[in-house]
N, C-alpha and C. Protein backbone atom coordinates (compact mmCIF):
# COMPACT_ATOMS: atom_id res chain seq x y z
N UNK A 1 134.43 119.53 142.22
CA UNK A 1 133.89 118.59 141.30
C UNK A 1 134.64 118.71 139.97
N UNK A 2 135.27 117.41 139.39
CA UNK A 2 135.39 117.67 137.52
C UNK A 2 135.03 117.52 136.95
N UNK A 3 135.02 118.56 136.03
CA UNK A 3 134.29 118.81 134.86
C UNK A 3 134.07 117.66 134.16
N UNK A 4 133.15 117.85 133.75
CA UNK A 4 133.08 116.16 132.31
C UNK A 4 133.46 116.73 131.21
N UNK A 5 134.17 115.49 130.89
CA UNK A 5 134.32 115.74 129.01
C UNK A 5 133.32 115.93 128.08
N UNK A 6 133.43 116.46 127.33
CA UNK A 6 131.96 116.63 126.06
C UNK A 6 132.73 115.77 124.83
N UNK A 7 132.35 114.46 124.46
CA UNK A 7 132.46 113.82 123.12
C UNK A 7 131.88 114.43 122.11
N UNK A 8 132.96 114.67 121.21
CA UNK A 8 132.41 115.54 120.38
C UNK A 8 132.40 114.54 119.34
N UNK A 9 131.25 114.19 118.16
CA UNK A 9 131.65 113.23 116.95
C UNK A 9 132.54 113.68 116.06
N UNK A 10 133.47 112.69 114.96
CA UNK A 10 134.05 113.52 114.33
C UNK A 10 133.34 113.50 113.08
N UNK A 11 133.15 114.61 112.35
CA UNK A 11 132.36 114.32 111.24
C UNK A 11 132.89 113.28 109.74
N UNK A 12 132.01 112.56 108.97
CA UNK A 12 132.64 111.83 108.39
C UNK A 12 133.06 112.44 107.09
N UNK A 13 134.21 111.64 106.82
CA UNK A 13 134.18 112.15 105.28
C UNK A 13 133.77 111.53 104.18
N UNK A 14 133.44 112.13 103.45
CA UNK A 14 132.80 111.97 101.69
C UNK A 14 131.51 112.34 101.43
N UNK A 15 130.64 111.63 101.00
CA UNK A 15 129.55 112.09 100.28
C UNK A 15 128.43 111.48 101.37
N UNK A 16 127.71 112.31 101.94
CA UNK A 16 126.70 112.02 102.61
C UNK A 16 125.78 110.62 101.95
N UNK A 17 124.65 109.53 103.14
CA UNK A 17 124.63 108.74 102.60
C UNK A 17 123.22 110.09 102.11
N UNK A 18 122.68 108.70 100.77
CA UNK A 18 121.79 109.37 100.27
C UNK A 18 120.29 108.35 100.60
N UNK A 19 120.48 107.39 101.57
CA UNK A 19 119.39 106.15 101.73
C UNK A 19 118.54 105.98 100.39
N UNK A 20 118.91 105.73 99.86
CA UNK A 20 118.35 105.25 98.03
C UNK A 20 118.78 103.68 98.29
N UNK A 21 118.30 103.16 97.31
CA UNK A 21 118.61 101.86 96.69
C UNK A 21 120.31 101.64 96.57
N UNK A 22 120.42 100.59 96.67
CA UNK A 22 122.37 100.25 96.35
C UNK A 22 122.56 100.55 94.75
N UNK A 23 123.45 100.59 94.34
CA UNK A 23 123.81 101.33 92.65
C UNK A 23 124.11 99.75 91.92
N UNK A 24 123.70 99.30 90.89
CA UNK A 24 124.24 97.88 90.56
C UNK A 24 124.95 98.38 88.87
N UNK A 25 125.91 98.50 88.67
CA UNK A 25 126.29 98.85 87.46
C UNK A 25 126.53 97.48 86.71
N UNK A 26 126.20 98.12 85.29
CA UNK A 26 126.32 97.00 84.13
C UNK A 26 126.63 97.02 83.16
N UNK A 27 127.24 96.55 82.43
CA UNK A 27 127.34 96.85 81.18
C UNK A 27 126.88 96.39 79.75
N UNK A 28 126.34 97.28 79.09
CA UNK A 28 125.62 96.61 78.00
C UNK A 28 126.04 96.80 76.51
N UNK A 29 125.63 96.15 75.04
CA UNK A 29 126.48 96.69 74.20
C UNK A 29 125.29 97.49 73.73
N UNK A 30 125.94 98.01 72.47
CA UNK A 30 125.61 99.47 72.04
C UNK A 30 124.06 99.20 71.30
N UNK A 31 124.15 97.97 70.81
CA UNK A 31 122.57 97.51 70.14
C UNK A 31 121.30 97.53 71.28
N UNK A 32 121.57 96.76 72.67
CA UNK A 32 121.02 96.77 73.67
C UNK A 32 120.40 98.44 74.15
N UNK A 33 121.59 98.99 74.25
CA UNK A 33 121.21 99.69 74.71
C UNK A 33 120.21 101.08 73.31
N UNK A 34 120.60 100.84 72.29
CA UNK A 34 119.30 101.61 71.79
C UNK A 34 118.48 101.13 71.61
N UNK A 35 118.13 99.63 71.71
CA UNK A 35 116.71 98.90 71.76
C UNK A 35 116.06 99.24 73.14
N UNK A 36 116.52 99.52 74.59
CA UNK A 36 115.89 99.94 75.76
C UNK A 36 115.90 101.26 75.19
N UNK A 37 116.31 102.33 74.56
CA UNK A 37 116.20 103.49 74.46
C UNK A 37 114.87 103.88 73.04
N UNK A 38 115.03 102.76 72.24
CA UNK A 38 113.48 103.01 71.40
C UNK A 38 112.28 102.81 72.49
N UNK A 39 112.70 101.23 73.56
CA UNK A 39 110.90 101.11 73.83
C UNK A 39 110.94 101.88 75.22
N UNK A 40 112.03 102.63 75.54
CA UNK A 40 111.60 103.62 76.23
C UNK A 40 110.97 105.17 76.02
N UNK A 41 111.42 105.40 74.28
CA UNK A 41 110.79 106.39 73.27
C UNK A 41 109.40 105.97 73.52
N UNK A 42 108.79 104.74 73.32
CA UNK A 42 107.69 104.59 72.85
C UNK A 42 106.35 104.25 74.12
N UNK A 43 107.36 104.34 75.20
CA UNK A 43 106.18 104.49 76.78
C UNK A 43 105.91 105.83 76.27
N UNK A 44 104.59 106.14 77.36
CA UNK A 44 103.94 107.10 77.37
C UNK A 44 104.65 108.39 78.08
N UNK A 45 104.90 107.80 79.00
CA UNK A 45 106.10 109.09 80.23
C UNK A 45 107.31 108.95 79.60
N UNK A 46 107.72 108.07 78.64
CA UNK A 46 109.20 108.55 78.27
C UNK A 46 110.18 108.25 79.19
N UNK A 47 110.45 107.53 80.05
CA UNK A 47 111.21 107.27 81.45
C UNK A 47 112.89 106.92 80.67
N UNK A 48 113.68 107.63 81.46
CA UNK A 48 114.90 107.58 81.16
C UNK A 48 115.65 106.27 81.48
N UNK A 49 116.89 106.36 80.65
CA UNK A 49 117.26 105.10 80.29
C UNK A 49 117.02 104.08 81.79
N UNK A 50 117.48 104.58 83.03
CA UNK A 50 117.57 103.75 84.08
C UNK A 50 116.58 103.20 84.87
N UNK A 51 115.28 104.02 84.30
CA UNK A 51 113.88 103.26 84.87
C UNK A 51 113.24 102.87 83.88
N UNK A 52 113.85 102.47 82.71
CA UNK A 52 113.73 102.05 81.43
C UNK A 52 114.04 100.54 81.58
N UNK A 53 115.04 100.39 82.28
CA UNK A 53 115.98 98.82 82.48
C UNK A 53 115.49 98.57 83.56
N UNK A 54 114.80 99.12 84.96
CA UNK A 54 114.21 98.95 85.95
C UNK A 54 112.87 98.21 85.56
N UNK A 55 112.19 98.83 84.51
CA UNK A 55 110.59 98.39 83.94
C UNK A 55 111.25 96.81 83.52
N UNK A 56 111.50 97.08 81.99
CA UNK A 56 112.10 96.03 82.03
C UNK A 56 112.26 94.63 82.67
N UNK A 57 113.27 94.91 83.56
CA UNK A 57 113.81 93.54 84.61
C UNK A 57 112.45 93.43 85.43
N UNK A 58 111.37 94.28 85.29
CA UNK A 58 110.31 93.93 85.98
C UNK A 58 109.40 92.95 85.98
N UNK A 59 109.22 93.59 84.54
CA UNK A 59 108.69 92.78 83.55
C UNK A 59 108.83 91.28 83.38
N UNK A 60 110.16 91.40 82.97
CA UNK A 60 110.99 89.93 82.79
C UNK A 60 110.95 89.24 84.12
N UNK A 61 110.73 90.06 85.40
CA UNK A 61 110.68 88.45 86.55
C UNK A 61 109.27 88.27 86.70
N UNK A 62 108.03 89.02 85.85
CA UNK A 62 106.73 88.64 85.93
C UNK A 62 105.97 87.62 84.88
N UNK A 63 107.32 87.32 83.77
CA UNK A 63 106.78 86.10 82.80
C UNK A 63 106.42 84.88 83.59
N UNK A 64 105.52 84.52 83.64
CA UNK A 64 105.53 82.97 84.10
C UNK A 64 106.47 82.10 83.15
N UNK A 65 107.38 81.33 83.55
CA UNK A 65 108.24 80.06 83.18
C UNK A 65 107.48 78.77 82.83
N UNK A 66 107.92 77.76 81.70
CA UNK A 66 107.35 76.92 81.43
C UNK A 66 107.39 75.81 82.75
């Protein structure tokens, strides 16, 4: 009888995934960004700049439109 082959995977390279959210980068100017960094001073938890702009854009798609 012959032997069978054993497939071995090959392992991948780089940075393991991390299954999070996709990364959306942006860029903002320097006024912007210490105005998200005061009314993120002024929440209660203090949330850092990036769930600062997360609240935010939250916010802003919960205005009702005229």
């Amino acid at each position: 009888m012959a032997k069978s082959n054993r497939v071995i995977p090959k392992k991948r390279r780089g940075r393991p995934a991390t299954g999070k959210d996709p990364i959306t980068a942006l860029r903002l100017p320097p006024k912007l960004t210490k105005e998200i960094e005061a009314w993120a001073s002024q929440q209660d938890d203090e949330p850092n700049r990036s769930e600062a702009i997360r609240r935010l854009v939250e916010l802003g798609l919960r205005v009702k439109r005229p």
